[in-house]
Protein backbone atom coordinates (compact mmCIF):
# COMPACT_ATOMS: atom_id res chain seq x y z
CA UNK A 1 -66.68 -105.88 43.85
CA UNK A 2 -67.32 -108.25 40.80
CA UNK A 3 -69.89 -110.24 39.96
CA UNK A 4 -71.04 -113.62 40.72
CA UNK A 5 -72.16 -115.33 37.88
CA UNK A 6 -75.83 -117.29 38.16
CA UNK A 7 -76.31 -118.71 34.89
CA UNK A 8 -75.93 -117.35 31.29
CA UNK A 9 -78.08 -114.83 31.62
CA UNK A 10 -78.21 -113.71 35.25
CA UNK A 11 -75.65 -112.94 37.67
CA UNK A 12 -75.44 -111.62 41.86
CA UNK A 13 -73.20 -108.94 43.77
CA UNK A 14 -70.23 -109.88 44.68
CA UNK A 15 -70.42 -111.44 48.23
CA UNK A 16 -74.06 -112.73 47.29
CA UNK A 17 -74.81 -116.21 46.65
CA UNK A 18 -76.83 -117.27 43.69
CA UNK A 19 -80.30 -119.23 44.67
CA UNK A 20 -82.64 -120.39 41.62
CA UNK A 21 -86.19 -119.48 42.15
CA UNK A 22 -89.45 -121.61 41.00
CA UNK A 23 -89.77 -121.51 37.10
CA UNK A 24 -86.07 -121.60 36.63
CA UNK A 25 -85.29 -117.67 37.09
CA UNK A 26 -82.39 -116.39 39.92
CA UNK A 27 -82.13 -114.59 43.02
CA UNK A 28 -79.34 -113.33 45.08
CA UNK A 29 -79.03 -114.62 48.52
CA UNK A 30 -77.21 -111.30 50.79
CA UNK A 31 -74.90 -114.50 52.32
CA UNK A 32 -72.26 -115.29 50.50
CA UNK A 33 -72.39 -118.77 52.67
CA UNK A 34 -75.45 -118.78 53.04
CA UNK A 35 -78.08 -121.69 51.98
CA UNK A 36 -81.21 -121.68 49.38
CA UNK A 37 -84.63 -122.45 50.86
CA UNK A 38 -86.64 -125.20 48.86
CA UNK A 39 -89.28 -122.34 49.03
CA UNK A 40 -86.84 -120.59 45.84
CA UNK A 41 -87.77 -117.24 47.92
CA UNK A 42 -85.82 -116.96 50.98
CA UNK A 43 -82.54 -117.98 52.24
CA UNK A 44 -80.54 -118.33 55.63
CA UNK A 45 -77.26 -117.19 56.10
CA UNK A 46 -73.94 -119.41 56.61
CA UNK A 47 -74.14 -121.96 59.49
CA UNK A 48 -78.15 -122.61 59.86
CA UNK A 49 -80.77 -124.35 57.61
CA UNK A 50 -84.12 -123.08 56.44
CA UNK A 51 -86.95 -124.44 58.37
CA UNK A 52 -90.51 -124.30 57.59
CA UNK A 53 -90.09 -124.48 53.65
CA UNK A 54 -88.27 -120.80 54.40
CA UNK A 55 -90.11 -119.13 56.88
CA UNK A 56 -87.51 -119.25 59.39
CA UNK A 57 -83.59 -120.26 59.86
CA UNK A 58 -82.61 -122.47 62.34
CA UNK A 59 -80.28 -122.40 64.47
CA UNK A 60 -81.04 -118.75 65.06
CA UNK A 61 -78.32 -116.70 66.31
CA UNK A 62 -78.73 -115.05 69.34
CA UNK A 63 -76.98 -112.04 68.83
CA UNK A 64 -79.65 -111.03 66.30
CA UNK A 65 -82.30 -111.00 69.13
């Protein structure tokens, strides 16, 4: 439920975590946790960091394979 707010003007799901794109706009990251790649495209969800500028998460989780 609810919303999460962003900024003034923009806001994410509930349960979504708000990650500011290139030229100041928003997007909603699907991990509540989860971290913003530099990239302002991509992020990786809660316990790993982006790795090359968002192409890919690291650590990855195995359970995913």
């Amino acid at each position: 439920g609810g919303l999460v707010p962003c900024s003034a003007t923009g806001s994410c799901h509930g349960g979504q975590r708000c990650c500011q794109a290139r030229g100041g706009s928003w997007g909603c990251c699907p991990f509540a946790q989860g971290s913003c790649c530099s990239d302002g495209r991509h992020c990786c969800p809660a316990g790993s960091r982006c790795t090359a500028g968002g192409w890919g998460c690291s650590p990855q989780r195995w359970d995913l394979l």
